[in-house]
N, C-alpha and C. Protein backbone atom coordinates (compact mmCIF):
# COMPACT_ATOMS: atom_id res chain seq x y z
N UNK A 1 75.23 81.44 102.39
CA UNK A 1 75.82 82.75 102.19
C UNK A 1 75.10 83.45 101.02
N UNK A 2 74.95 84.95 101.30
CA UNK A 2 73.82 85.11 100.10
C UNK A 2 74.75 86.33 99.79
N UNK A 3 74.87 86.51 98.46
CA UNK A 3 75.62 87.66 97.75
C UNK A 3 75.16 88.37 96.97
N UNK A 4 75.22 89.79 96.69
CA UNK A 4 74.47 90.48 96.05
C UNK A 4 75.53 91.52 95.31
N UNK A 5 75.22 91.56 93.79
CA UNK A 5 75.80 92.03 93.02
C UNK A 5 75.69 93.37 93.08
N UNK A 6 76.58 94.26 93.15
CA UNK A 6 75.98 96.18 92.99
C UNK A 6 76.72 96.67 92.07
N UNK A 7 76.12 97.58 91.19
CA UNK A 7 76.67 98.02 89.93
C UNK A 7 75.96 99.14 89.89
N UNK A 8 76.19 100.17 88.67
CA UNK A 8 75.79 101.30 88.44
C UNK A 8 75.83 101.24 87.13
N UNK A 9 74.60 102.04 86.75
CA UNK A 9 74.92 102.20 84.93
C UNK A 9 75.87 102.53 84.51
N UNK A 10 76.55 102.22 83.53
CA UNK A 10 77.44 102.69 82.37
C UNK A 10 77.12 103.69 82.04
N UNK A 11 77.48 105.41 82.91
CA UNK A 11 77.23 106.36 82.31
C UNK A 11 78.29 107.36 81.84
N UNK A 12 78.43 107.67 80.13
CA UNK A 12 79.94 108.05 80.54
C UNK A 12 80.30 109.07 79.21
N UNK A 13 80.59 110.60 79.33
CA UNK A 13 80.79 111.36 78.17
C UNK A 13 81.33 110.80 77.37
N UNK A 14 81.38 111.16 75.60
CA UNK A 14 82.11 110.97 74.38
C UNK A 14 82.14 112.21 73.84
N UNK A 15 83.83 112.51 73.81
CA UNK A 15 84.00 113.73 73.10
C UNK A 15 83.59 114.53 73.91
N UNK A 16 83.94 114.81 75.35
CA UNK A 16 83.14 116.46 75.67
C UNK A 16 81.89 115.70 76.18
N UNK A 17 81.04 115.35 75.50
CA UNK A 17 79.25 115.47 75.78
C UNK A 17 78.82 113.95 76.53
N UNK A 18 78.37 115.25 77.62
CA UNK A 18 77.87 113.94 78.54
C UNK A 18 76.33 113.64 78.26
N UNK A 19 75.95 112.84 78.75
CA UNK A 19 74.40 112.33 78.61
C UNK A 19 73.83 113.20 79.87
N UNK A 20 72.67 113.74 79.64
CA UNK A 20 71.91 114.68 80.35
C UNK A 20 70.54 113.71 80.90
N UNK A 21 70.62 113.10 82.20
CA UNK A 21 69.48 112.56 82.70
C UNK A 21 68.64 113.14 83.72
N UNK A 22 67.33 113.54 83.36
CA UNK A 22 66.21 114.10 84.06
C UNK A 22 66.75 113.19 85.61
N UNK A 23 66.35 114.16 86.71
CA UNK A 23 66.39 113.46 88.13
C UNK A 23 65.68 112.83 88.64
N UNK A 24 64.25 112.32 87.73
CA UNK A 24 63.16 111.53 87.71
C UNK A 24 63.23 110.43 86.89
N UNK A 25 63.98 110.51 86.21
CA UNK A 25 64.54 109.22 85.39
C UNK A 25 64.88 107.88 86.02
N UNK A 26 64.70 106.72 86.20
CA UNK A 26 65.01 105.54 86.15
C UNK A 26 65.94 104.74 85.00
N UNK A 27 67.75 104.47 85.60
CA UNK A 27 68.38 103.88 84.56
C UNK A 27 68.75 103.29 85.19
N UNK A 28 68.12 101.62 84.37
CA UNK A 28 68.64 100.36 85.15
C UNK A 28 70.28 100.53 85.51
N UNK A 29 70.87 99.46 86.47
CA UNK A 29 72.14 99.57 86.52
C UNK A 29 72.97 98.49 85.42
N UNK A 30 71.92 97.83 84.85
CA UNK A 30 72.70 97.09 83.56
C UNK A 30 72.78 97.93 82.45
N UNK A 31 72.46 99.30 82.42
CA UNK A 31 72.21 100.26 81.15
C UNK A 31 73.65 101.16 80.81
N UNK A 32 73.56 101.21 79.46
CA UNK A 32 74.73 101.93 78.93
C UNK A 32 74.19 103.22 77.98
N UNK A 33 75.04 104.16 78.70
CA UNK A 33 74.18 105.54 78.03
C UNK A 33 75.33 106.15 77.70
N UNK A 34 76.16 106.52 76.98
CA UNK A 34 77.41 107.21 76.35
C UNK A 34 77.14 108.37 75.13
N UNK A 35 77.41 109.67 75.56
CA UNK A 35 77.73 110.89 75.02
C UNK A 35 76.48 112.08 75.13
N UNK A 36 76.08 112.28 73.75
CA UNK A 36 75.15 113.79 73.48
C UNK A 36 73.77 112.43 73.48
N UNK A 37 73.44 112.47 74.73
CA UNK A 37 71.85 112.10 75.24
C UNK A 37 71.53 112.84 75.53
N UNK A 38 69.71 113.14 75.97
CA UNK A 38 69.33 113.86 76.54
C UNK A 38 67.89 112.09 76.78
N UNK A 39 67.67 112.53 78.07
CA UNK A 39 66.75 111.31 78.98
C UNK A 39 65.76 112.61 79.62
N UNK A 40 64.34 112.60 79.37
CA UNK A 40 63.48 113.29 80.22
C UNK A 40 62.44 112.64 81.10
N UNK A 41 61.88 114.04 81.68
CA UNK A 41 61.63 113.46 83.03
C UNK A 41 60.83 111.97 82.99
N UNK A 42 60.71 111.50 83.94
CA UNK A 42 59.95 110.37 84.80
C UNK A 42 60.30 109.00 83.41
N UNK A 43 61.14 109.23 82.64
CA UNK A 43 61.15 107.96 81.56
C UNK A 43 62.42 106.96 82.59
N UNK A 44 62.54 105.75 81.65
CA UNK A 44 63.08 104.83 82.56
C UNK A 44 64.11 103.84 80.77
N UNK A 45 64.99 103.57 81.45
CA UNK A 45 65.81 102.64 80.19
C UNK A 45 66.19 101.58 81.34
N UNK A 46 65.80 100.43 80.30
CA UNK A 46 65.55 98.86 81.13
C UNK A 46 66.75 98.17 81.28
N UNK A 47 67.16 96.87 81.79
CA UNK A 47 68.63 95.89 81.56
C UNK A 47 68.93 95.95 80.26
N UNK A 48 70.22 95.67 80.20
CA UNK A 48 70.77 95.49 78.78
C UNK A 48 70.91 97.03 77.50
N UNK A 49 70.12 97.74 77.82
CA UNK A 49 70.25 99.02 76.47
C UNK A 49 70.55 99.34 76.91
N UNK A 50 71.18 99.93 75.38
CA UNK A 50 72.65 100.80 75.23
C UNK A 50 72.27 102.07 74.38
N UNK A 51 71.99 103.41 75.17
CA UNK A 51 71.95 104.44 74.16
C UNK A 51 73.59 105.21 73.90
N UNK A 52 73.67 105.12 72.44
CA UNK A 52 75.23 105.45 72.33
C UNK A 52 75.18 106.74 71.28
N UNK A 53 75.07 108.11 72.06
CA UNK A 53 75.10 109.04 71.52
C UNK A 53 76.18 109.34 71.12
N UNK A 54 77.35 109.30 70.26
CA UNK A 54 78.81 108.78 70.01
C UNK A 54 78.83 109.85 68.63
N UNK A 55 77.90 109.59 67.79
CA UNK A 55 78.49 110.51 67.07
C UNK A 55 77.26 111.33 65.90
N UNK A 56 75.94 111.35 66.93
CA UNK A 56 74.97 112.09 66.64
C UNK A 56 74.01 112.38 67.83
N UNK A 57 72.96 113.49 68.17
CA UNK A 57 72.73 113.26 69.19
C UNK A 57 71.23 112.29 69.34
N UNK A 58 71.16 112.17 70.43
CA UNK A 58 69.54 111.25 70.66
C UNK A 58 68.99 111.99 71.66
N UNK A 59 67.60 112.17 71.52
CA UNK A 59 66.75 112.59 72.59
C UNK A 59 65.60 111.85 73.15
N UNK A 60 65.21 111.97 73.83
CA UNK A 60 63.99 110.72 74.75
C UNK A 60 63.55 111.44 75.27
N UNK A 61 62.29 111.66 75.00
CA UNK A 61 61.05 112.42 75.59
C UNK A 61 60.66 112.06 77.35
N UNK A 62 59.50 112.68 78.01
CA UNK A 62 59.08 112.66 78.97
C UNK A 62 58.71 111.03 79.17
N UNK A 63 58.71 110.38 80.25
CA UNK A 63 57.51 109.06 80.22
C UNK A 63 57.65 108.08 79.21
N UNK A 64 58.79 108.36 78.60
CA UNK A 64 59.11 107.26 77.72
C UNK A 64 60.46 105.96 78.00
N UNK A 65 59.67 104.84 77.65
CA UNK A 65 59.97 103.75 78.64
C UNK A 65 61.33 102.50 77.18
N UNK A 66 62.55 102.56 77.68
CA UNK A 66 62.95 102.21 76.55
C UNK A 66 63.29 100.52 77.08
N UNK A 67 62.57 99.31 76.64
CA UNK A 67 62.30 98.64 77.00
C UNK A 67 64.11 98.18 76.93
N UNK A 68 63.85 96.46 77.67
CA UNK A 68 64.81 95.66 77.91
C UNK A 68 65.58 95.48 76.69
N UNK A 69 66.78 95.44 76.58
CA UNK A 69 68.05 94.75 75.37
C UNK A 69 67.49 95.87 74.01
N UNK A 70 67.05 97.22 74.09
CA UNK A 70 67.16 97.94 73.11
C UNK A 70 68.29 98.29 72.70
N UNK A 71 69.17 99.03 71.18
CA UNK A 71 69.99 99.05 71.00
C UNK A 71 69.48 100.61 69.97
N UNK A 72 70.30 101.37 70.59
CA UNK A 72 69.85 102.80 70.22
C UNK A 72 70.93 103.65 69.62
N UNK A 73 71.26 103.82 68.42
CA UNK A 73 72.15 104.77 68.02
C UNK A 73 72.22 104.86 66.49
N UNK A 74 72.71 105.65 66.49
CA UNK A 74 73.06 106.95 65.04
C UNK A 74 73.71 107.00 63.69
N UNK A 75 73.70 107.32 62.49
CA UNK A 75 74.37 107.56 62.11
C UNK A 75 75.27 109.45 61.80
N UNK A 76 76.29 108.81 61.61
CA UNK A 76 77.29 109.88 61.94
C UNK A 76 77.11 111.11 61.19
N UNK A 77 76.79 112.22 61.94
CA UNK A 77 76.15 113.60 61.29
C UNK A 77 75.35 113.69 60.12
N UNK A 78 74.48 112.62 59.77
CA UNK A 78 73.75 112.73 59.14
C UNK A 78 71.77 112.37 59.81
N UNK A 79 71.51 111.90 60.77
CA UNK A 79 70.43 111.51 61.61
C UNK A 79 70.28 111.41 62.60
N UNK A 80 69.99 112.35 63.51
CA UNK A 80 69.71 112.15 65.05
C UNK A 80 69.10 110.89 65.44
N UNK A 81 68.39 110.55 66.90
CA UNK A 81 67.33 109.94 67.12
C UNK A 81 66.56 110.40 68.13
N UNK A 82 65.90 111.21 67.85
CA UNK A 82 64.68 111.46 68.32
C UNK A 82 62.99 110.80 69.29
N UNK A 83 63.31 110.41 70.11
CA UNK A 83 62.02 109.46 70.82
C UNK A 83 60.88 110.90 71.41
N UNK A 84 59.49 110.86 71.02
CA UNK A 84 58.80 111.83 71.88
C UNK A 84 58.40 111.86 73.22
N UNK A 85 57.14 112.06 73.56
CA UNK A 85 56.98 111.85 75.16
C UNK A 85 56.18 110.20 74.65
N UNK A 86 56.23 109.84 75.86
CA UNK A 86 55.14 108.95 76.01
C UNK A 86 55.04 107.64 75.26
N UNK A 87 56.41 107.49 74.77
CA UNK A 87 56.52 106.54 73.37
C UNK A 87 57.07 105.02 75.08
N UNK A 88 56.53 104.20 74.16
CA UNK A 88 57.09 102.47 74.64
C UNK A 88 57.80 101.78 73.74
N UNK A 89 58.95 101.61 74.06
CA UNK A 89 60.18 100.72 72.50
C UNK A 89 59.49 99.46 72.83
N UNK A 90 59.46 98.15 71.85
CA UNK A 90 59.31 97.05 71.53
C UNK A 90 60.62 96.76 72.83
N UNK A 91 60.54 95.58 72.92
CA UNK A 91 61.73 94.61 73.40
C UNK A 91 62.65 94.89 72.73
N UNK A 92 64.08 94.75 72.89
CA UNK A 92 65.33 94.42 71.77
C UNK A 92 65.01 95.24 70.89
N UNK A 93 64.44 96.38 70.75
CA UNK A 93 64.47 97.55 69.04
C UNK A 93 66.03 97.71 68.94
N UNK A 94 66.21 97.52 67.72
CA UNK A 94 67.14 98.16 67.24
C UNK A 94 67.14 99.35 66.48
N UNK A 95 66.93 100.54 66.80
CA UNK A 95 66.90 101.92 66.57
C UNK A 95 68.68 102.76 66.00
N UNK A 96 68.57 102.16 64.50
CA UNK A 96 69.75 102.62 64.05
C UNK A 96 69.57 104.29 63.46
N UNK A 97 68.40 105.04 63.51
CA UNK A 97 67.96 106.48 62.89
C UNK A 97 66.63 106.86 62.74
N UNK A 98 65.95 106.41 63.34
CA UNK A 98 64.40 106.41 63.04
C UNK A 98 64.42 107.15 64.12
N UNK A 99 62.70 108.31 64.10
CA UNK A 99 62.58 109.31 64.09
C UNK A 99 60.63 108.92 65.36
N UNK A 100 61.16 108.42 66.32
CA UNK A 100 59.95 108.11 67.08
C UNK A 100 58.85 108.86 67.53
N UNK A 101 57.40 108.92 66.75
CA UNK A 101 56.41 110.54 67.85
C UNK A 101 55.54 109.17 68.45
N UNK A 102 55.09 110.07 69.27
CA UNK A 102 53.45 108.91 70.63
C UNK A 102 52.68 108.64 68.48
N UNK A 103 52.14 107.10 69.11
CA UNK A 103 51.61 106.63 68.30
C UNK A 103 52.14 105.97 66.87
N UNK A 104 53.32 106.08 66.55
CA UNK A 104 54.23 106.10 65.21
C UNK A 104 55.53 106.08 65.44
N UNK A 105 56.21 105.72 64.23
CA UNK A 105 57.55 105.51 64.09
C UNK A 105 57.96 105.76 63.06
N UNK A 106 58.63 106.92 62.65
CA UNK A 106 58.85 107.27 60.76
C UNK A 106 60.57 106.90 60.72
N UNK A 107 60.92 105.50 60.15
CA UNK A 107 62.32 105.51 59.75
C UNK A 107 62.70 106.88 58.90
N UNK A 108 63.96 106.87 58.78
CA UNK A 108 64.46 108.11 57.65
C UNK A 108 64.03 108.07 56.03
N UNK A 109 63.25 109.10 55.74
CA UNK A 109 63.29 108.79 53.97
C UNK A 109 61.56 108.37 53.95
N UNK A 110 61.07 107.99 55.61
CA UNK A 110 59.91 107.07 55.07
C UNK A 110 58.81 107.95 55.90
N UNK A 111 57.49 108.14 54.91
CA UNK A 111 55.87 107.95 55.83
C UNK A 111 55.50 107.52 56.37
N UNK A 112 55.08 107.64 57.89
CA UNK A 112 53.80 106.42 58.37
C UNK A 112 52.65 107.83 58.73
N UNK A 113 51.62 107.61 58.95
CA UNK A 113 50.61 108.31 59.27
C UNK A 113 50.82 108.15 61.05
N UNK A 114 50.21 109.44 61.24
CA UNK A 114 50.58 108.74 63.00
C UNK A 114 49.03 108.02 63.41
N UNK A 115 49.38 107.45 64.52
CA UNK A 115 48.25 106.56 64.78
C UNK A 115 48.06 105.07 63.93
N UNK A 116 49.44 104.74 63.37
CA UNK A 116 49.09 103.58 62.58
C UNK A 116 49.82 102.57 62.96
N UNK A 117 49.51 101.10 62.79
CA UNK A 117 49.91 99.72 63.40
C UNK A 117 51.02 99.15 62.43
N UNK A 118 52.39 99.51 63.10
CA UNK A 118 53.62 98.77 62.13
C UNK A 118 54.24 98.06 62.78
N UNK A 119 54.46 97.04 61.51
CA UNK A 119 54.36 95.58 62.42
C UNK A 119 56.24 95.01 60.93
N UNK A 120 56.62 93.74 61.93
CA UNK A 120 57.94 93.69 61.05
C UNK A 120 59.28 94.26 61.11
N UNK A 121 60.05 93.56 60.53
CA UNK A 121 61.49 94.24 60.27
C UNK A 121 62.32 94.12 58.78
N UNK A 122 61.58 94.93 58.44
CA UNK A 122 61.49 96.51 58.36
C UNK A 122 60.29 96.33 58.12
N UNK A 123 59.82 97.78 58.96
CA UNK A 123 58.53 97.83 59.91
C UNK A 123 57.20 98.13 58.20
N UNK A 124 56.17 97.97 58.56
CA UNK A 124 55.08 98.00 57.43
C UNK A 124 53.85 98.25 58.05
N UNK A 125 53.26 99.79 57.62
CA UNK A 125 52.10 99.86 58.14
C UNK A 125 50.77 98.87 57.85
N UNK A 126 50.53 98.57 58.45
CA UNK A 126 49.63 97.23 58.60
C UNK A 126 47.68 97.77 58.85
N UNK A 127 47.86 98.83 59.44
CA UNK A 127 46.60 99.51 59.61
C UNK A 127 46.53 100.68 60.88
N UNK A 128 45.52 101.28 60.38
CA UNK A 128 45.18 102.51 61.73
C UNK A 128 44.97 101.87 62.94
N UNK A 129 45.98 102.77 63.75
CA UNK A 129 45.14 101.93 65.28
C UNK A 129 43.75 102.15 65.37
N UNK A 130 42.73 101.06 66.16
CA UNK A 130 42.29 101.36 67.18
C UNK A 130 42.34 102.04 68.09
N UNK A 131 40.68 102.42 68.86
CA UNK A 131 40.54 103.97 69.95
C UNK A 131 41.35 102.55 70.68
N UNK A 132 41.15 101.74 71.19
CA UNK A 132 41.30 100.94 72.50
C UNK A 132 42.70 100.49 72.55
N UNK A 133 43.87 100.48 71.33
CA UNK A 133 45.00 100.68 71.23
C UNK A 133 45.69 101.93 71.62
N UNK A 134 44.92 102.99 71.24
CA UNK A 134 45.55 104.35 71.72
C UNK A 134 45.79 104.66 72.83
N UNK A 135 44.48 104.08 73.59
CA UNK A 135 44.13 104.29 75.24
C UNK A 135 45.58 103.08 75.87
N UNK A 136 45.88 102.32 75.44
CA UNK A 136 46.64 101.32 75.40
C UNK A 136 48.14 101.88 75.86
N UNK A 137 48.12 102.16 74.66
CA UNK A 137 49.99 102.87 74.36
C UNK A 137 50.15 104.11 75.27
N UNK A 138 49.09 104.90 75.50
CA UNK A 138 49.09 106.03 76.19
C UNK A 138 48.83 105.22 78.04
N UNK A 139 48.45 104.13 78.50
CA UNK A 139 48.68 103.76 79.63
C UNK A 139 49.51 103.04 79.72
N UNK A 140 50.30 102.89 79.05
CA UNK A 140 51.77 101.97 78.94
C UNK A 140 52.42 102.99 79.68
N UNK A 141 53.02 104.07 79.12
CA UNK A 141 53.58 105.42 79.64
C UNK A 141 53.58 105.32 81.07
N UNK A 142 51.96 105.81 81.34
CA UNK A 142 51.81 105.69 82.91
C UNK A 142 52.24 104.64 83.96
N UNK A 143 51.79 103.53 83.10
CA UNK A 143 52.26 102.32 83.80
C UNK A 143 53.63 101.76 84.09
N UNK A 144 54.99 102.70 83.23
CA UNK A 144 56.19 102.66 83.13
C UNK A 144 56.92 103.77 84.43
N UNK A 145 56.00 104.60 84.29
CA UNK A 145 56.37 105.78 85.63
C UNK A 145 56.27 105.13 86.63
N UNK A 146 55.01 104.34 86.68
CA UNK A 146 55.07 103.74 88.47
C UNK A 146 55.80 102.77 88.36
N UNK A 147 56.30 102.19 87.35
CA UNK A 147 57.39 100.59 87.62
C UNK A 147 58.89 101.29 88.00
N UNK A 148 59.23 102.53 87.29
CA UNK A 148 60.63 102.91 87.91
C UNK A 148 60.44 103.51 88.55
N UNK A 149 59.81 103.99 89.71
CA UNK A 149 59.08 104.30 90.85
C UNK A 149 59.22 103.27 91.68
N UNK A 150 58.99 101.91 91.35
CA UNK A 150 59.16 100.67 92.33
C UNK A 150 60.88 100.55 92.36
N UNK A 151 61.17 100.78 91.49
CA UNK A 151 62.67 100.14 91.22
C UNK A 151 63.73 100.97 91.69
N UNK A 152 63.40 102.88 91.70
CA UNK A 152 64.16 103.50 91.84
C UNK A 152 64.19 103.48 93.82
N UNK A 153 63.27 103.16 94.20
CA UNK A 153 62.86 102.63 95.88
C UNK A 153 63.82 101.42 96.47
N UNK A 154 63.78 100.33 95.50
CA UNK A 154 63.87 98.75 95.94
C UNK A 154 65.85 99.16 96.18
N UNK A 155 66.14 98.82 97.15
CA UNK A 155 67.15 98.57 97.97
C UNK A 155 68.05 97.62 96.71
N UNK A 156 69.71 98.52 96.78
CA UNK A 156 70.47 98.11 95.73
C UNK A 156 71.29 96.86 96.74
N UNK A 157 71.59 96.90 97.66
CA UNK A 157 72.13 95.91 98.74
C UNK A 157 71.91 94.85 99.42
């Protein structure tokens, strides 16, 4: 006997504000997205993350891929979270206010140069990327469009 689990993301207003997902978007059905989100086009949020716009808002750029067991949220009217286009989260980030552009990651309060390699927790610029890193991070993107492309296809039943 073969059984198959069906579920739907956890998608669900706080306060009034619902989460706003592009119709090109890919959200796993293990994903939890609650309040003032905004998800753009062709990006994808993996099993397990939880964006919890609850009591600041978050935004997520175009093509940006928020990997497996991320944990995404705010502090309370004082720091949005901000992701740009084209950005790839680590595994498991824990994104309590940091301020994400393509290439970089500036926590609150802090510098990074964009284009630079931060590595750690709490993160430490370590050095300038590489051209062959850039080309890298920027085909990650692409390569995230066609995976929720496979997934948003593959039969929930």
């Amino acid at each position: 006997m073969t059984t198959s689990l069906r579920r739907a993301p956890d998608i669900r207003p706080y306060r009034g504000k619902h989460p706003q997902i592009a119709p090109s978007a890919y959200i796993d059905p293990a994903a939890v997205i609650i309040g003032d989100v905004v998800i753009g086009e062709d990006s994808s949020v993996w099993p397990c993350s939880v964006i919890r716009g609850d009591v600041h808002h978050i935004r997520i750029g175009a093509r940006t891929n928020i990997q497996d067991g991320c944990v995404l949220h705010v502090m309370r009217d004082e720091h949005p979270l901000v992701l740009g286009d084209d950005v790839t989260t680590p595994f498991r980030m824990t994104a309590p206010m940091p301020i994400k552009q393509r290439d970089s990651m500036v926590p609150e309060g802090t510098k990074i140069p964009p284009g630079s390699l931060v590595m750690g927790s709490p993160g430490k610029v370590k050095r300038p990327l590489r051209e062959i890193e850039k080309h890298t991070i920027d085909a990650y993107a692409q390569r995230y469009v066609g995976y929720k492309e496979i997934y948003r296809e593959e039969p929930t039943a």
